[in-house]
PDB file of N, CA and C in Angstrom:
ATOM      1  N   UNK A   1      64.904-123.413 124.995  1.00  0.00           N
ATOM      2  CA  UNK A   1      66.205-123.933 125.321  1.00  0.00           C
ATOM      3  C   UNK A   1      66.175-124.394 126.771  1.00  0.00           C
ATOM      4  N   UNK A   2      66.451-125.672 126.777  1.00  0.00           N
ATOM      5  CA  UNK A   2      66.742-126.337 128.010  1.00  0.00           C
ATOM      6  C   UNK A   2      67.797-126.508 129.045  1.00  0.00           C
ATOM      7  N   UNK A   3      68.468-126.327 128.395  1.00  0.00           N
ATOM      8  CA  UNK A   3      69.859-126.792 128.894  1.00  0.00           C
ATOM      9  C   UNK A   3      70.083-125.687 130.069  1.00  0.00           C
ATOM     10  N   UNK A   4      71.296-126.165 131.006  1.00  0.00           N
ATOM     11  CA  UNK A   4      71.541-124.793 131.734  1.00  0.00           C
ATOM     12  C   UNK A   4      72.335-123.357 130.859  1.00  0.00           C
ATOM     13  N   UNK A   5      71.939-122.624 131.175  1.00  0.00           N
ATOM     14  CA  UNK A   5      72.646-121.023 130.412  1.00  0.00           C
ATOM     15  C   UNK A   5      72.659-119.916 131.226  1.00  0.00           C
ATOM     16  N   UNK A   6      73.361-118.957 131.526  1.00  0.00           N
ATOM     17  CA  UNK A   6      73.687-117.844 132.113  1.00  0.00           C
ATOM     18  C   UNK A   6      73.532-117.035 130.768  1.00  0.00           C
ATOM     19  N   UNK A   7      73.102-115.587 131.402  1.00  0.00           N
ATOM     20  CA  UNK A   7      73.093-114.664 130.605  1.00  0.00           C
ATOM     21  C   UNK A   7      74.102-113.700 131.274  1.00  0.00           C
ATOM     22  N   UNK A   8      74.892-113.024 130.667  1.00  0.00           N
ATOM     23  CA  UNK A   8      75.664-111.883 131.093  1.00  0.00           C
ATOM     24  C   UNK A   8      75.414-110.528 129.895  1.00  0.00           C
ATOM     25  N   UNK A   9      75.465-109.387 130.812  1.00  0.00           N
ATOM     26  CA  UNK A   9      75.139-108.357 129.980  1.00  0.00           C
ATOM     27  C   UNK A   9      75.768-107.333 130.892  1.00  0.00           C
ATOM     28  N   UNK A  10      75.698-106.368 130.189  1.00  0.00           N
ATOM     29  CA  UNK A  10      76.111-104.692 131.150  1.00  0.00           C
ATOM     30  C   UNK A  10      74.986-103.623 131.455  1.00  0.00           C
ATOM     31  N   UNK A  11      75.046-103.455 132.562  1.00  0.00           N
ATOM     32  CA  UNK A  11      73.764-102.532 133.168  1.00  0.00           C
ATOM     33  C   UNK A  11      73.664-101.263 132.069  1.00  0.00           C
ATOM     34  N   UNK A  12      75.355-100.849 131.724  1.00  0.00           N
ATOM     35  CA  UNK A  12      75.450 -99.660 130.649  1.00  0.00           C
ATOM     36  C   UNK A  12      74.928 -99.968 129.148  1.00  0.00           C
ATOM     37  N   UNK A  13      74.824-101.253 128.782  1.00  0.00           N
ATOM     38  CA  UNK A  13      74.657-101.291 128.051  1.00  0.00           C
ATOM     39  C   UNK A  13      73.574-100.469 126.673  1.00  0.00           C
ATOM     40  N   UNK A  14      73.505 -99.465 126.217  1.00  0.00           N
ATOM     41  CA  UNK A  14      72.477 -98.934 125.301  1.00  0.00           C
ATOM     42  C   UNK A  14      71.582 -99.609 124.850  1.00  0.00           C
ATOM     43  N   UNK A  15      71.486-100.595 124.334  1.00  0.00           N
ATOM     44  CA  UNK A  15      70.586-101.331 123.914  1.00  0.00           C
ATOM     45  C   UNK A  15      69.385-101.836 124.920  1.00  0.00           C
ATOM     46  N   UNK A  16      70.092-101.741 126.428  1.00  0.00           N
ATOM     47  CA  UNK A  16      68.998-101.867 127.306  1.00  0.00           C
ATOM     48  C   UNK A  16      67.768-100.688 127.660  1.00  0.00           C
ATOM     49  N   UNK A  17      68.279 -99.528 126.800  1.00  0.00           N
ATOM     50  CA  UNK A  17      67.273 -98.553 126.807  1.00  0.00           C
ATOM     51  C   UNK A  17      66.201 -98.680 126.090  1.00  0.00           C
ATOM     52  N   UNK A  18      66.210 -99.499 124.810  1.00  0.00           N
ATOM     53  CA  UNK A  18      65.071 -99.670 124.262  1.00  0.00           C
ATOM     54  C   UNK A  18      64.277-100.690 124.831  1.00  0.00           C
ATOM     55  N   UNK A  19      62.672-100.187 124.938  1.00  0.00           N
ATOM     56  CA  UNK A  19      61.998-101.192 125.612  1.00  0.00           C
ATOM     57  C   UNK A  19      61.673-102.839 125.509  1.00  0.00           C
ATOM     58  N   UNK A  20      61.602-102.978 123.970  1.00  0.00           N
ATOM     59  CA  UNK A  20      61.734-104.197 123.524  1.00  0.00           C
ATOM     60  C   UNK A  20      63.101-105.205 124.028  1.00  0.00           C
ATOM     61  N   UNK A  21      64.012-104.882 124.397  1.00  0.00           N
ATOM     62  CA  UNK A  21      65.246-105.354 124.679  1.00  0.00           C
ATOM     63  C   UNK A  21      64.907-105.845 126.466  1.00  0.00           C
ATOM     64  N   UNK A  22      64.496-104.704 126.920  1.00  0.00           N
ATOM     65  CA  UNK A  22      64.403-104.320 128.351  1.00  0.00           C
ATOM     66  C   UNK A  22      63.298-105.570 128.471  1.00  0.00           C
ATOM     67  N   UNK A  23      62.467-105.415 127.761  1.00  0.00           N
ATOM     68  CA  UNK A  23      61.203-106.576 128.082  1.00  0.00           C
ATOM     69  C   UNK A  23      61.556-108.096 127.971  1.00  0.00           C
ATOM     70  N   UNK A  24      62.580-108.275 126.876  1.00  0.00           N
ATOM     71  CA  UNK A  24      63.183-109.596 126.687  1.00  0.00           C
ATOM     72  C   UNK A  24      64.312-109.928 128.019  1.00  0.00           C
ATOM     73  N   UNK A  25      64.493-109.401 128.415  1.00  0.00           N
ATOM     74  CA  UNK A  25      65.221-109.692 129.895  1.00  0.00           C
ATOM     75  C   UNK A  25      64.658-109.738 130.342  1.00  0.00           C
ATOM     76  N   UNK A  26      63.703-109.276 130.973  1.00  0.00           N
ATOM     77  CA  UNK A  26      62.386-109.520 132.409  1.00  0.00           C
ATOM     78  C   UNK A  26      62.066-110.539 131.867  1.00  0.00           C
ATOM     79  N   UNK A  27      62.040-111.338 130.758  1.00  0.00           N
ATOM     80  CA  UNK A  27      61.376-112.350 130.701  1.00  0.00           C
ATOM     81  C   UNK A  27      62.103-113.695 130.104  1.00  0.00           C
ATOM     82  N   UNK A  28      63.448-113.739 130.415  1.00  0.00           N
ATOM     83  CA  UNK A  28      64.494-114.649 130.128  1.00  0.00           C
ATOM     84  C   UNK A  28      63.888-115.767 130.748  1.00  0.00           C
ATOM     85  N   UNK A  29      63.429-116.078 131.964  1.00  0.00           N
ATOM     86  CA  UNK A  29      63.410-117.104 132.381  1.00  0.00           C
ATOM     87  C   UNK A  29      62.063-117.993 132.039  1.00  0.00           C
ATOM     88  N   UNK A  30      61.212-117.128 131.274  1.00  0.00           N
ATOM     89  CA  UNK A  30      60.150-117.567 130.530  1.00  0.00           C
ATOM     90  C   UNK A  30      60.937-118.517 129.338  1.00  0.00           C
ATOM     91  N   UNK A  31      61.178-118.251 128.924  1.00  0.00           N
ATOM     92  CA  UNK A  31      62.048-118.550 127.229  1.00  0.00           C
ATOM     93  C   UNK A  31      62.881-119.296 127.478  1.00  0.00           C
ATOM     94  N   UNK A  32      63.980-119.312 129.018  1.00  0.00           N
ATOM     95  CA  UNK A  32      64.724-119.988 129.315  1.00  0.00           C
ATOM     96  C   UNK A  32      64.810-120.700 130.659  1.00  0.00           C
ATOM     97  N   UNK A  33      64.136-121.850 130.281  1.00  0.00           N
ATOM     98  CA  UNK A  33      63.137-122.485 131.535  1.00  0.00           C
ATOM     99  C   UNK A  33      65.112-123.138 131.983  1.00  0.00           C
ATOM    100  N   UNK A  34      66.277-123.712 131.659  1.00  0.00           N
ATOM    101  CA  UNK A  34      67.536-123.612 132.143  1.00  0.00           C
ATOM    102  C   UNK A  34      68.223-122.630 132.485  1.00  0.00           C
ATOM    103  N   UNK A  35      67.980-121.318 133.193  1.00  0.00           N
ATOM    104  CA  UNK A  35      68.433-120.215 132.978  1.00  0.00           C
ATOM    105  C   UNK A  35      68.800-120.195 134.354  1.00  0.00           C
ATOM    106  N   UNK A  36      70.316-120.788 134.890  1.00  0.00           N
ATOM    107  CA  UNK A  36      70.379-120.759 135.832  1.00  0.00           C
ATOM    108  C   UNK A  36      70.940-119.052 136.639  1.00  0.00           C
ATOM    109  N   UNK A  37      71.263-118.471 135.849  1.00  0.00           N
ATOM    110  CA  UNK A  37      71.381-116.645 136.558  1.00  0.00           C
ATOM    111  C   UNK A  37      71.522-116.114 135.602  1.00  0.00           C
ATOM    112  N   UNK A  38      70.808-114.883 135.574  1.00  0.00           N
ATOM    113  CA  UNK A  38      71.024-113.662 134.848  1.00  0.00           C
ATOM    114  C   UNK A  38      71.762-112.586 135.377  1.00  0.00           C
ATOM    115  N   UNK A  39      72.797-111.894 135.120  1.00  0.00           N
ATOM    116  CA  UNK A  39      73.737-110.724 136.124  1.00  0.00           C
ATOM    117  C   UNK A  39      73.608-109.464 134.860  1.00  0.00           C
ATOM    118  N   UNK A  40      73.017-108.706 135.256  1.00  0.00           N
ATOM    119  CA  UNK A  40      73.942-106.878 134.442  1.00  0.00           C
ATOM    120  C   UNK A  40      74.849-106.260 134.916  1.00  0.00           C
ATOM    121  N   UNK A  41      75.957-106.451 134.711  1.00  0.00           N
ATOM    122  CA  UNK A  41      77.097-105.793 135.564  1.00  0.00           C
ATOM    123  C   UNK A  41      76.986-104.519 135.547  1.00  0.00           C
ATOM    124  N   UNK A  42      77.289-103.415 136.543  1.00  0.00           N
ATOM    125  CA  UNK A  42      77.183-102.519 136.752  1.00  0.00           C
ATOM    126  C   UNK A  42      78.030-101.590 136.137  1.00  0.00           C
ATOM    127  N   UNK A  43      78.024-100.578 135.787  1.00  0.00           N
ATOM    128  CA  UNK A  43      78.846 -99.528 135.129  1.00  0.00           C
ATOM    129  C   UNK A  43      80.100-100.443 133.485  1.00  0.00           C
ATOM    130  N   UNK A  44      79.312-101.648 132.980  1.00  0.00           N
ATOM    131  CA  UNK A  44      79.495-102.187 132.086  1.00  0.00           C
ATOM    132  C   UNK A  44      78.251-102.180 130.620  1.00  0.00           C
ATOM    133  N   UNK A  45      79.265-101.735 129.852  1.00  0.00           N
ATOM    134  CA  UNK A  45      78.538-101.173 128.450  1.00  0.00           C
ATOM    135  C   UNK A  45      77.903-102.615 127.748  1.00  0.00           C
ATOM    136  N   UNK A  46      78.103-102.323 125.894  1.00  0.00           N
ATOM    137  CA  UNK A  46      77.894-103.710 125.210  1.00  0.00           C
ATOM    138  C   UNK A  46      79.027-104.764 125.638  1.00  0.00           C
ATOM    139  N   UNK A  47      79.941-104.271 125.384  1.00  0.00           N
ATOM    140  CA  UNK A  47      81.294-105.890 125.683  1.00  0.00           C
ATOM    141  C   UNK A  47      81.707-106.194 127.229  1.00  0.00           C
ATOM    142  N   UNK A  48      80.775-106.568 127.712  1.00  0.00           N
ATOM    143  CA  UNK A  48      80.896-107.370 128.887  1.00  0.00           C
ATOM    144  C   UNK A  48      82.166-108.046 129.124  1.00  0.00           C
ATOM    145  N   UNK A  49      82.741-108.842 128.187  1.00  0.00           N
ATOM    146  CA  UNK A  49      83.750-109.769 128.498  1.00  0.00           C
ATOM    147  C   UNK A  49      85.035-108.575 128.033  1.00  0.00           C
ATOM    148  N   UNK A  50      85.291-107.677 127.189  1.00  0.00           N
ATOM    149  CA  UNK A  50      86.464-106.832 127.567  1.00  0.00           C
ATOM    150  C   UNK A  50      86.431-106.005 128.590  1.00  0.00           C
ATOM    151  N   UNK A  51      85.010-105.499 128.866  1.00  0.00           N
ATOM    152  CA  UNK A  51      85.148-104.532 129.978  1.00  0.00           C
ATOM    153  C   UNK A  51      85.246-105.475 131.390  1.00  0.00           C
ATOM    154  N   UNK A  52      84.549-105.753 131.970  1.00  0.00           N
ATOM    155  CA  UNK A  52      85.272-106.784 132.873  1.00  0.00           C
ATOM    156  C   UNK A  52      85.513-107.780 133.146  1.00  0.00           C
ATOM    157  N   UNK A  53      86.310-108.247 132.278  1.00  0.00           N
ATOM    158  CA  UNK A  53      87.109-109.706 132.330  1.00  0.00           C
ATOM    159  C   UNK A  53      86.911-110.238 133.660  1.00  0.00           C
ATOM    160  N   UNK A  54      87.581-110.083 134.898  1.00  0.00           N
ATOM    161  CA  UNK A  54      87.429-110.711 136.265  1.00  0.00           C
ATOM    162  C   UNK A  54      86.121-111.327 136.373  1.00  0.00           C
ATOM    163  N   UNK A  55      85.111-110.265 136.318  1.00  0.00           N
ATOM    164  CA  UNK A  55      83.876-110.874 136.753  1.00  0.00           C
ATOM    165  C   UNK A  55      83.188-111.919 135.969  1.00  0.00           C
ATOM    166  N   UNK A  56      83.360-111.140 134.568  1.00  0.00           N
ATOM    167  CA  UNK A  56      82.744-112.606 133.381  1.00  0.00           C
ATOM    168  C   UNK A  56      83.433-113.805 134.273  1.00  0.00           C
ATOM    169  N   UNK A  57      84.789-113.866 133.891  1.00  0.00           N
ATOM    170  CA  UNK A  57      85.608-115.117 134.120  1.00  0.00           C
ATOM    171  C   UNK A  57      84.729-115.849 135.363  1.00  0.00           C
ATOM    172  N   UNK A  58      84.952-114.816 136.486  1.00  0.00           N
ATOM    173  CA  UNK A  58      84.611-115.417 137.784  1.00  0.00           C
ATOM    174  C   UNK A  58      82.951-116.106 137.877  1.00  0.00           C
ATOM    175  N   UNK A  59      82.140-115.286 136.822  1.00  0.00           N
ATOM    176  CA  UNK A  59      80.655-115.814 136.397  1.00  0.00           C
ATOM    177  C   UNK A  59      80.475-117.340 136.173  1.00  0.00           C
ATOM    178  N   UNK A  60      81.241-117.056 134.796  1.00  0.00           N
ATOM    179  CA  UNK A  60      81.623-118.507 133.725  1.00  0.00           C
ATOM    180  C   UNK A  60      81.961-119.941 134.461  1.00  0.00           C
ATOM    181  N   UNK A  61      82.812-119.105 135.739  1.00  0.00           N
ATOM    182  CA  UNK A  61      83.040-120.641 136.527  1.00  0.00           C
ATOM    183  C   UNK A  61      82.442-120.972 137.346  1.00  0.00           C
ATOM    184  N   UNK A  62      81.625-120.242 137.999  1.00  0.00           N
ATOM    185  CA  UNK A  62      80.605-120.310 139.189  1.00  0.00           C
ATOM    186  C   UNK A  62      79.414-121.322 138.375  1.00  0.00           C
ATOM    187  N   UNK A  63      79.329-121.026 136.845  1.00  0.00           N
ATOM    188  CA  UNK A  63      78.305-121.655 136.322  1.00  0.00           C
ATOM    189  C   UNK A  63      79.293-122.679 135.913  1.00  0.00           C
ATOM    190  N   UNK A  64      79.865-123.272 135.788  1.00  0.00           N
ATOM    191  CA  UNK A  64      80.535-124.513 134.943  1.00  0.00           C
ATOM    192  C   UNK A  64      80.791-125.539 136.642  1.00  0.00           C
ATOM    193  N   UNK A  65      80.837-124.546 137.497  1.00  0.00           N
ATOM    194  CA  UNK A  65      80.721-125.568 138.879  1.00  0.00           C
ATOM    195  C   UNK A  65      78.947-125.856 138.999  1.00  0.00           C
ATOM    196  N   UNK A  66      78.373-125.255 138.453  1.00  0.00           N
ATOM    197  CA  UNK A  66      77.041-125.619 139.084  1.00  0.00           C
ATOM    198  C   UNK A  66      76.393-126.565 137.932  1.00  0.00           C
ATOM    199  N   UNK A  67      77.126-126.565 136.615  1.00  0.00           N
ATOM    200  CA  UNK A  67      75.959-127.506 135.914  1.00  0.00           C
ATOM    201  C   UNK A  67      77.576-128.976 135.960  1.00  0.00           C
ATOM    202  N   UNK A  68      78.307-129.073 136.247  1.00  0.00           N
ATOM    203  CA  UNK A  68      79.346-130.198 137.437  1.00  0.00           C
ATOM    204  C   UNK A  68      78.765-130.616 138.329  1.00  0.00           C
ATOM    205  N   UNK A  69      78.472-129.826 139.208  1.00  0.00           N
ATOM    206  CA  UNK A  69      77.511-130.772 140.324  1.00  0.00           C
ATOM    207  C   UNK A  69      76.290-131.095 139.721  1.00  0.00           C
ATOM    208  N   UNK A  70      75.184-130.682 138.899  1.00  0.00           N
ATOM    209  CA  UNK A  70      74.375-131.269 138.476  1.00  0.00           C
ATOM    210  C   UNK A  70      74.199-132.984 138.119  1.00  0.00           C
TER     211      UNK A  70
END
């Protein structure tokens, strides 16, 4: 995938305990040669976007300004 993409996830998330998961993130930017940031929010589980709304939001637009100026 080419295009630009952000990944958002939660540092809490469980699924980041298994290693296979853990390994596919260290290596996002392999796979996703458009991958303009990856963030794990901190003390955020699986649902990123209910648990903290502000920051997703504030993410989402930081990236919708950067592939705009593109």
């Amino acid at each position: 995938m080419r295009q630009p993409s952000l990944f958002i996830g939660g540092a809490a998330d469980p699924a980041f305990e298994l290693a296979p998961i853990r390994g596919l993130y260290d290596q996002l930017e392999a796979h996703l040669p458009g991958l303009w940031k990856k963030v794990l929010l901190p003390g955020v589980g699986h649902s990123a976007p209910e648990e903290d709304v502000n920051r997703v939001n504030e993410l989402i637009l930081e990236f919708l300004e950067h592939v705009r100026a593109r």
